[in-house]
N, C-alpha and C. Protein backbone atom coordinates (compact mmCIF):
# COMPACT_ATOMS: atom_id res chain seq x y z
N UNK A 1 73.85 37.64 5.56
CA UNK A 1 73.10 38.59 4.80
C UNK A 1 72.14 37.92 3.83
N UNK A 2 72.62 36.51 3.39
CA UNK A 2 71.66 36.01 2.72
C UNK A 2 70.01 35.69 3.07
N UNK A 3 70.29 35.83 4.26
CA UNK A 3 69.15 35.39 4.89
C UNK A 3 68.04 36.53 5.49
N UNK A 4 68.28 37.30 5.17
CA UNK A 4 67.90 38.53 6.17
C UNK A 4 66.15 38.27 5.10
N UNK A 5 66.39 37.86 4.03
CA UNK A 5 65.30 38.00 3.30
C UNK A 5 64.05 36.75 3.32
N UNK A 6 64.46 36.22 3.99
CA UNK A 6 64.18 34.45 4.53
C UNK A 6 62.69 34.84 5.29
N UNK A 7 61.69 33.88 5.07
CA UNK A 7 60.30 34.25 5.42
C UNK A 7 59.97 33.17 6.25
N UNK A 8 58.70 33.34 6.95
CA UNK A 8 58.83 32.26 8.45
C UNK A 8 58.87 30.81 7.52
N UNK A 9 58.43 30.52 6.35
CA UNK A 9 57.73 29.13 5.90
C UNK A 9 59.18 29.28 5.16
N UNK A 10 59.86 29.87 4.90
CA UNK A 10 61.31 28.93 4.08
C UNK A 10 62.12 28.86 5.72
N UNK A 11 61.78 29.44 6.66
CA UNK A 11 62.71 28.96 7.58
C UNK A 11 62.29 27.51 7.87
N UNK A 12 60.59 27.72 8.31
CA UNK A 12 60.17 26.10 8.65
C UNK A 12 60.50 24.99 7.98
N UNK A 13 60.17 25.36 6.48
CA UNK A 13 60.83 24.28 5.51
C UNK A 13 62.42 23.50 5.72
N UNK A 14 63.24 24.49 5.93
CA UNK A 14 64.84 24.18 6.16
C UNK A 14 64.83 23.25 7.12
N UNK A 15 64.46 23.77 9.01
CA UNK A 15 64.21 22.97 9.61
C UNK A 15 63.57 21.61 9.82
N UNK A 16 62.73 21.43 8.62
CA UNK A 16 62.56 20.34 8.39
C UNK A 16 63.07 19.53 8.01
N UNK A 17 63.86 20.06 6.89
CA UNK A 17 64.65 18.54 6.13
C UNK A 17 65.67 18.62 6.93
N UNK A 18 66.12 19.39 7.51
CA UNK A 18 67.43 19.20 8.45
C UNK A 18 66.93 18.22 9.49
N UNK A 19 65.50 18.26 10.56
CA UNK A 19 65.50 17.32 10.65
C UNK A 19 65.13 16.09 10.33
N UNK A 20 64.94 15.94 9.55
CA UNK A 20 64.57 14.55 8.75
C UNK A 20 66.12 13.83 8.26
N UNK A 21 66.64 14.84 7.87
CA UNK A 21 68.02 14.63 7.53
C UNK A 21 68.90 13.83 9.27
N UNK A 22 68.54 14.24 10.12
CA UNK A 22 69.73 13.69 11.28
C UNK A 22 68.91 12.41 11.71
N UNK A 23 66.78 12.14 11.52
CA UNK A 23 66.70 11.17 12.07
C UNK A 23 67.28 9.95 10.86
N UNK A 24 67.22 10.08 10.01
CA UNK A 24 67.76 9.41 9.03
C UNK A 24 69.05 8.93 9.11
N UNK A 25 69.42 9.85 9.62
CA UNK A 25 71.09 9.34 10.24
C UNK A 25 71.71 8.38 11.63
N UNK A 26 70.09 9.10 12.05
CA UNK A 26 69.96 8.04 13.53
C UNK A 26 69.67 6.96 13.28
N UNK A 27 68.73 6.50 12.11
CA UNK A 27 68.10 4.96 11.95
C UNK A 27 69.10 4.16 11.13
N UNK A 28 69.83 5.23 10.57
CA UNK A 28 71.24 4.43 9.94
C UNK A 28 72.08 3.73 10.92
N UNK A 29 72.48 4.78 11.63
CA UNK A 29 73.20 4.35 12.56
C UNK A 29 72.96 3.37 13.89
N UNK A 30 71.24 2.95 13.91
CA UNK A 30 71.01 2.31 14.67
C UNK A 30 70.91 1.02 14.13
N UNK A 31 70.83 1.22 12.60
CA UNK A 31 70.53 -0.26 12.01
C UNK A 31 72.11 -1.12 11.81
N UNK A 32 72.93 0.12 11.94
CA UNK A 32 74.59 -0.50 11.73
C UNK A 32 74.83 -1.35 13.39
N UNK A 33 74.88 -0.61 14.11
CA UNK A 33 75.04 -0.64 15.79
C UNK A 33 74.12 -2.40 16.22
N UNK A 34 72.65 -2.72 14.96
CA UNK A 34 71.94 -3.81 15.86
C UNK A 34 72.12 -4.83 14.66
N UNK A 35 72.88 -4.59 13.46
CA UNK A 35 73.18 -5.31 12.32
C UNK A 35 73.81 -6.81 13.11
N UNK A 36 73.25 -7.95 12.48
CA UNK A 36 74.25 -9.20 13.61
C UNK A 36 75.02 -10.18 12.02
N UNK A 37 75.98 -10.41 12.18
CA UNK A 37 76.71 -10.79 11.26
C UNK A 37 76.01 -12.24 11.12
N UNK A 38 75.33 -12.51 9.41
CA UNK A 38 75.05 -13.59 9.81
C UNK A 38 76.01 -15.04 8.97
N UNK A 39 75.48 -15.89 9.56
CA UNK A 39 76.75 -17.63 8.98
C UNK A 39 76.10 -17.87 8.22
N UNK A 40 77.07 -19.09 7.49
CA UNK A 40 76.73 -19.55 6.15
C UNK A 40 75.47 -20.24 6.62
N UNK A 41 75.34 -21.13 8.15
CA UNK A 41 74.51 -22.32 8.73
C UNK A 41 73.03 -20.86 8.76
N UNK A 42 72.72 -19.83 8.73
CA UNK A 42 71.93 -19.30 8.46
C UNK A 42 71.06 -18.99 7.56
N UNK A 43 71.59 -19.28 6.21
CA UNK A 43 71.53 -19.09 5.08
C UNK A 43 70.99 -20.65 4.11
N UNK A 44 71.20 -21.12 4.71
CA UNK A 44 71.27 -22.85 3.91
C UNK A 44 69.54 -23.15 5.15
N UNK A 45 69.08 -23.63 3.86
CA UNK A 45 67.85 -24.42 3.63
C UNK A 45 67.70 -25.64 2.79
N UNK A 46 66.94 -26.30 3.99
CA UNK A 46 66.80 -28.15 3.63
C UNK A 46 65.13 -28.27 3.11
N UNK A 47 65.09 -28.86 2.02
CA UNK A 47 64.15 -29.78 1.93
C UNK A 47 63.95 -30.90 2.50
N UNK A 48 62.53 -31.27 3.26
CA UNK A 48 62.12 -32.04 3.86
C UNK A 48 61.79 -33.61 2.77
N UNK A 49 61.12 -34.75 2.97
CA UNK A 49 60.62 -35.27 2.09
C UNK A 49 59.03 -35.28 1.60
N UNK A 50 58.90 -34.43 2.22
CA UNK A 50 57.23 -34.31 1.30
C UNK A 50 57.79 -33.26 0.64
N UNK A 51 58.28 -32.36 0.31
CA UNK A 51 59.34 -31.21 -0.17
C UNK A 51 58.72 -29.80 0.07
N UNK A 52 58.70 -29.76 1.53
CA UNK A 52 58.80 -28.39 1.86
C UNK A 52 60.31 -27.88 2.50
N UNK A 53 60.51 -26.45 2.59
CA UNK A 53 61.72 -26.30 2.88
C UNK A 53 61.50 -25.89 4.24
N UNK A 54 62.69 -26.40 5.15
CA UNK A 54 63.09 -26.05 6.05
C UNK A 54 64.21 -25.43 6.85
N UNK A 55 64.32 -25.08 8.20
CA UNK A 55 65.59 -24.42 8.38
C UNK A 55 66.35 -26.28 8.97
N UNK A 56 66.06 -26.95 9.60
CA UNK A 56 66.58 -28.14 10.39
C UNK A 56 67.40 -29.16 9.20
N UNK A 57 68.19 -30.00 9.28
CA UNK A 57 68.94 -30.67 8.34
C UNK A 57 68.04 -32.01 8.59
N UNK A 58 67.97 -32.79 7.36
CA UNK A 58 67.40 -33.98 7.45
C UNK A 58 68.18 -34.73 8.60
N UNK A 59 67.72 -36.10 8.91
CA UNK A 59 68.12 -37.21 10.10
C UNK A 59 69.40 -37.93 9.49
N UNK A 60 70.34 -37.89 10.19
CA UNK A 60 71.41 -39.01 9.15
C UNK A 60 70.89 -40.31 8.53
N UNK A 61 69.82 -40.90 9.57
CA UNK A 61 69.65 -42.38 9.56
C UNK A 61 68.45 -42.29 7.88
N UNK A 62 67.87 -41.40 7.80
CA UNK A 62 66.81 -41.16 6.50
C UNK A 62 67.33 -40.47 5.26
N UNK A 63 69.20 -40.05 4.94
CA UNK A 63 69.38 -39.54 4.02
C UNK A 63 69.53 -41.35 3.09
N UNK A 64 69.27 -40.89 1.65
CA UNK A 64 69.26 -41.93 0.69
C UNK A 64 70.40 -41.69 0.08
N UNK A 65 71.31 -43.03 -0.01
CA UNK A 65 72.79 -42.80 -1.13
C UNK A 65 72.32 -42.80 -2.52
N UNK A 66 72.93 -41.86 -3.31
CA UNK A 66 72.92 -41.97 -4.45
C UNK A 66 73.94 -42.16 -5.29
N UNK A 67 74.23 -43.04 -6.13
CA UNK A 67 75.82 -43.47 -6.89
C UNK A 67 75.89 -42.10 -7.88
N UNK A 68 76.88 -42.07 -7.85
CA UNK A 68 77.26 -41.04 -9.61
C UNK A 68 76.65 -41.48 -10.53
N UNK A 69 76.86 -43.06 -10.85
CA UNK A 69 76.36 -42.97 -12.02
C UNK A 69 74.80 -42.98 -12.63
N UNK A 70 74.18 -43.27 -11.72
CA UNK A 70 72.69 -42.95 -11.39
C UNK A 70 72.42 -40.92 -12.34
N UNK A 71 73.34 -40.42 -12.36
CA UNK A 71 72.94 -39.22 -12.10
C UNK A 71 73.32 -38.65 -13.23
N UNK A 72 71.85 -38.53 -14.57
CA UNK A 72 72.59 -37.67 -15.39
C UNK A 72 72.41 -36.50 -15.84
N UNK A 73 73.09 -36.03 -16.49
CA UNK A 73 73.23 -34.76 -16.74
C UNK A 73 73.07 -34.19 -17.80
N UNK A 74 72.72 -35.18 -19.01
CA UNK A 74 72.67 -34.80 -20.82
C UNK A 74 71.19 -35.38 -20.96
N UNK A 75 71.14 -35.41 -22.18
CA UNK A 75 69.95 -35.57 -22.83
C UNK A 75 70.44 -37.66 -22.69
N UNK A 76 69.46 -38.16 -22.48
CA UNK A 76 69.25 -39.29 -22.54
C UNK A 76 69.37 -40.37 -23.92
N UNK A 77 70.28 -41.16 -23.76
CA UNK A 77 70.46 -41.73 -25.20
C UNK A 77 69.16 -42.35 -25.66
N UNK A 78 69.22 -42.61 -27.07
CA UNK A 78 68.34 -43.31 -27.79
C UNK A 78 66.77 -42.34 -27.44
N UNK A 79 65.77 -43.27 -28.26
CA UNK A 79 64.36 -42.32 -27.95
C UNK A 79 64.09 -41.13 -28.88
N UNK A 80 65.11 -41.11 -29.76
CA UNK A 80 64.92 -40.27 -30.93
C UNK A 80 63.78 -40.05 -31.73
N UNK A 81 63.39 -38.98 -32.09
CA UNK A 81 62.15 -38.80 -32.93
C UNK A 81 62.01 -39.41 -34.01
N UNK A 82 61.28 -39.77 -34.54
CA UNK A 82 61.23 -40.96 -35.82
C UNK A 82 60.38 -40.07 -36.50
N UNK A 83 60.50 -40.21 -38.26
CA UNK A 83 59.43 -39.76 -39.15
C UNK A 83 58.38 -39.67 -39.08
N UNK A 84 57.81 -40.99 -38.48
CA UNK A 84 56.37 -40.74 -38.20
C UNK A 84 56.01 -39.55 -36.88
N UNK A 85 56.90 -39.43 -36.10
CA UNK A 85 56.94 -38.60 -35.12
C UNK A 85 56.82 -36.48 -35.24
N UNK A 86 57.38 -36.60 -36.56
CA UNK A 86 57.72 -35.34 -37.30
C UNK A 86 56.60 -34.85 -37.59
N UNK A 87 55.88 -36.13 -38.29
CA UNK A 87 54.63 -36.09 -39.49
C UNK A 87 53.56 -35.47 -38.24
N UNK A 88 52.75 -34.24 -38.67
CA UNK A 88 51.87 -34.69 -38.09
C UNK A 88 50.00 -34.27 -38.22
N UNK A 89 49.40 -34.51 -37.92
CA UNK A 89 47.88 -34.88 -38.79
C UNK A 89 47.05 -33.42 -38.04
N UNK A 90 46.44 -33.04 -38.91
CA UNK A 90 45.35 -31.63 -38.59
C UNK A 90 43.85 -31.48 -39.46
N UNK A 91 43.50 -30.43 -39.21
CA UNK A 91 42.37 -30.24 -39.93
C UNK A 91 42.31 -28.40 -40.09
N UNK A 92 42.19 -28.37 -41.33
CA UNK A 92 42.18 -27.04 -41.40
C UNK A 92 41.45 -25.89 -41.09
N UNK A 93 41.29 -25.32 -40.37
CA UNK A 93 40.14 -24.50 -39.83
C UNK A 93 39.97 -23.44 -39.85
N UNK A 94 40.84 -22.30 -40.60
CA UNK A 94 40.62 -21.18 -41.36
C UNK A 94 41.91 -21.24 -42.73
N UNK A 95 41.22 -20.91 -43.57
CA UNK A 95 42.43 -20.61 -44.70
C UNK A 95 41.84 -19.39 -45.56
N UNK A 96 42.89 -18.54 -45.69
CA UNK A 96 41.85 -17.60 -46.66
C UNK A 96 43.37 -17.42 -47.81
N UNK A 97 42.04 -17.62 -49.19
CA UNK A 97 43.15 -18.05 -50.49
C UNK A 97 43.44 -16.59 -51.33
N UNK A 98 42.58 -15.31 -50.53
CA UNK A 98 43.16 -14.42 -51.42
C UNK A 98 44.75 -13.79 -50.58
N UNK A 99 44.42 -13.95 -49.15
CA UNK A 99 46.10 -13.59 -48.91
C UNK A 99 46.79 -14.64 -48.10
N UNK A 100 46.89 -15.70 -48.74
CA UNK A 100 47.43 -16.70 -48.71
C UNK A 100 47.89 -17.12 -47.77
N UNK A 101 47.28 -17.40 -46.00
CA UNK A 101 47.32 -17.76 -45.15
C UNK A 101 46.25 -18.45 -44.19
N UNK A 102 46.65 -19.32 -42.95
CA UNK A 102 45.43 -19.62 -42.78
C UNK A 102 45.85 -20.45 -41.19
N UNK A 103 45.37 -21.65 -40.59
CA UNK A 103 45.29 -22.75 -39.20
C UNK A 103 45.11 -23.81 -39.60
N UNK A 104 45.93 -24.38 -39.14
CA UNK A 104 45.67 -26.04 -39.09
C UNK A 104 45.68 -26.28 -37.46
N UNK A 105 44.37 -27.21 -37.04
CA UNK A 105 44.37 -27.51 -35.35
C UNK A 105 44.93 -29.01 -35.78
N UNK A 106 45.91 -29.17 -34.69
CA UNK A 106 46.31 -30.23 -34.97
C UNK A 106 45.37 -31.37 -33.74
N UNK A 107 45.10 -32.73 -34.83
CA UNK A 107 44.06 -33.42 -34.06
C UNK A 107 44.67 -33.82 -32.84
N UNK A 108 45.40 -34.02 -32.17
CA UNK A 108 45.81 -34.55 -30.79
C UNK A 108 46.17 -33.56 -29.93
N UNK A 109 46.70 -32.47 -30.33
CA UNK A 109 46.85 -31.38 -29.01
C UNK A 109 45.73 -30.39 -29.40
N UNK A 110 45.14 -30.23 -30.15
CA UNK A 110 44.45 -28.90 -30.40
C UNK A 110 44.86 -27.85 -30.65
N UNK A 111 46.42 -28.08 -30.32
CA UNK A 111 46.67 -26.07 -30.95
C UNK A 111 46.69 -25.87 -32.38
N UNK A 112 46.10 -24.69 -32.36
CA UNK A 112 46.97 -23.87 -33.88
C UNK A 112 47.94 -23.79 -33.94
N UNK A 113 47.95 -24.17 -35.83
CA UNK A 113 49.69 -23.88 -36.29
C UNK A 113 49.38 -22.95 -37.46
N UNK A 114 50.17 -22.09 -37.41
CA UNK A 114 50.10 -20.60 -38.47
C UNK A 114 50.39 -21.81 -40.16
N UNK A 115 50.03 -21.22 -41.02
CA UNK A 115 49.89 -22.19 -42.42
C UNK A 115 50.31 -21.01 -43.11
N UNK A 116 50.88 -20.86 -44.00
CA UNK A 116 51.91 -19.84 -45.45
C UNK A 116 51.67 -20.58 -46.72
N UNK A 117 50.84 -20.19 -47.53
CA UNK A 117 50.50 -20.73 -48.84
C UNK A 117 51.87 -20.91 -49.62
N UNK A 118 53.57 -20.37 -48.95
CA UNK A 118 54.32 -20.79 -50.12
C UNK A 118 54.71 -22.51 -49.34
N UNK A 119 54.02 -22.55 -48.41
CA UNK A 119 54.61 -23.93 -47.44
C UNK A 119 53.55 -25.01 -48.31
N UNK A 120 52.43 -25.17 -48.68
CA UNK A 120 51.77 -26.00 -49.89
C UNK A 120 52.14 -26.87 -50.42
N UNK A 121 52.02 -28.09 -50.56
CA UNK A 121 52.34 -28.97 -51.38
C UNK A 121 51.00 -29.16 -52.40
N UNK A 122 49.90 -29.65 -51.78
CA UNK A 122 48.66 -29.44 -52.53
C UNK A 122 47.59 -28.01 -51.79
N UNK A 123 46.33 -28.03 -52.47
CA UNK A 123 46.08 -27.02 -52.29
C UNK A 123 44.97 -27.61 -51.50
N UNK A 124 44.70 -26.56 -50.59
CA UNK A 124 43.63 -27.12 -49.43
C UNK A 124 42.54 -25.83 -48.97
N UNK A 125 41.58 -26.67 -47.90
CA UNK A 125 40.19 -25.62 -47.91
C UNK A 125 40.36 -25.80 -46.64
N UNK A 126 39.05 -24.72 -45.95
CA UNK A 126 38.57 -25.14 -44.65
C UNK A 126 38.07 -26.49 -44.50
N UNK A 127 38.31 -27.35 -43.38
CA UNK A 127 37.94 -28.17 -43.45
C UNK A 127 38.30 -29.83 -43.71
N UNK A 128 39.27 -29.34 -44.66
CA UNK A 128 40.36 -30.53 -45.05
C UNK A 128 41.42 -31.23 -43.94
N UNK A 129 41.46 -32.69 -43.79
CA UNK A 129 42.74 -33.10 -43.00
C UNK A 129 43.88 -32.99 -43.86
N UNK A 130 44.37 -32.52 -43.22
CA UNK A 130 46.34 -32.70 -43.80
C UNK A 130 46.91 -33.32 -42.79
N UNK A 131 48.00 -33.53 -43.73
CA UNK A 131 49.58 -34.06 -42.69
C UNK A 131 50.42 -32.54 -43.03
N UNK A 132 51.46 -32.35 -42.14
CA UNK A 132 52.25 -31.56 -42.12
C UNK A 132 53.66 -31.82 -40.98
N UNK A 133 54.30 -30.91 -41.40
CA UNK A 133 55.88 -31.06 -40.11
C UNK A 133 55.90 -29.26 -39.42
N UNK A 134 56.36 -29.45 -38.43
CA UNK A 134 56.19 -28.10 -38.10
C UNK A 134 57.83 -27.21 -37.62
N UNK A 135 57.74 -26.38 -38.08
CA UNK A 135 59.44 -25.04 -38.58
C UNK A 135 58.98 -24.66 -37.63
N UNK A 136 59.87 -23.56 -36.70
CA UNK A 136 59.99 -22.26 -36.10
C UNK A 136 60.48 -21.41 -37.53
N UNK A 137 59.03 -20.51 -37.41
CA UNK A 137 58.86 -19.19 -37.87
C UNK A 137 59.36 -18.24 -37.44
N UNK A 138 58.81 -16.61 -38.16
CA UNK A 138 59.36 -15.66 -37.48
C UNK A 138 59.12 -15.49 -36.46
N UNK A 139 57.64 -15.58 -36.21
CA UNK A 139 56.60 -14.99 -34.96
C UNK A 139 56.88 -16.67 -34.39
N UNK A 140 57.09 -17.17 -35.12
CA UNK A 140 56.46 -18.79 -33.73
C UNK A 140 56.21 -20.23 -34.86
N UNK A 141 55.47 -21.05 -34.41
CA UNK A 141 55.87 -22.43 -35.37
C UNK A 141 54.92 -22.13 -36.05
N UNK A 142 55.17 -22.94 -37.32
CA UNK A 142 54.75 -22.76 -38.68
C UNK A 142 54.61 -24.04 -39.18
N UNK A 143 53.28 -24.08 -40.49
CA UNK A 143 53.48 -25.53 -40.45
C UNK A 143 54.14 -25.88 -41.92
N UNK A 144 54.92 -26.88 -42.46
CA UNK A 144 55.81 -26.69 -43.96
C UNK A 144 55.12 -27.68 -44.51
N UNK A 145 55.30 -28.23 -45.54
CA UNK A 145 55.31 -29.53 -46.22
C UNK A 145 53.74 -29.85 -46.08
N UNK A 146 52.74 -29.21 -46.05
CA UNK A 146 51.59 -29.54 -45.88
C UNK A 146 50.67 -29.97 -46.92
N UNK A 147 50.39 -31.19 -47.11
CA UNK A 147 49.40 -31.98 -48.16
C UNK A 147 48.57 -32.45 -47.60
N UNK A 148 47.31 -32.48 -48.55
CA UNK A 148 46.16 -33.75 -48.24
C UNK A 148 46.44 -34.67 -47.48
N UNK A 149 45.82 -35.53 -46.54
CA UNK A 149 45.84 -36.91 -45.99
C UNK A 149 45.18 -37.97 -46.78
N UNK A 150 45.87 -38.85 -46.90
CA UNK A 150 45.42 -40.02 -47.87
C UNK A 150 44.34 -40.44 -47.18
């Protein structure tokens, strides 16, 4: 009885998703039926030596031994940063002194470093070399301890 009120385009509609609904069930079921179980030897990829990857395993006679102890795994002893390493040399290239911020490009890499007038040691202009050390800030590195260059 529900249906008695059913119009040709809600019947067509029904028939539709109904069938859409069983081929959907067919491609399921065909993708289960042609599914092929695959091995671990399927899955594993070799680098070559120019280093592209491949499916084939290198040659026994061309693998290279490597000892354990050859092989590490931490940060490398010694080679530590030294003071002078910390220190490091810029030129100031915007500063503005009424809200007390400003750039230092540092001379060997070129980037900007954000400058905070309470980070000051002496007081500086556009233009001026400094030395400085550089903090992680809020936003990103910052430069502290910043004075004149002798």
């Amino acid at each position: 009885m529900g249906r008695s009120q059913e119009t040709f385009n809600k019947k067509e509609v029904r028939s539709r998703k109904e069938k859409k609904r069983k081929e959907k069930a067919e491609r399921r079921q065909a993708r289960r039926e042609n599914e092929k179980k695959s091995s671990l030897d399927d899955m594993i990829a070799y680098v070559d030596p120019h280093g592209n990857i491949t499916s084939t395993p290198p040659e026994e006679t061309k693998k290279d031994e490597v000892k354990l102890e050859d092989i590490e795994v931490s940060v490398p002893k010694g080679n530590f940063a030294t003071e002078e390493d910390l220190v490091k040399n810029g030129t100031v290239t915007f500063f503005n002194e009424s809200k007390g911020f400003g750039f230092i490009k540092n001379n060997r890499t070129k980037q900007d470093v954000f400058v905070h007038v309470n980070n000051l040691i002496d007081d500086i202009k556009e233009g001026n070399q400094v030395t400085y050390e550089i903090e992680m800030g809020q936003r990103g590195p910052t430069a502290v301890n910043v004075k004149l260059a002798k």
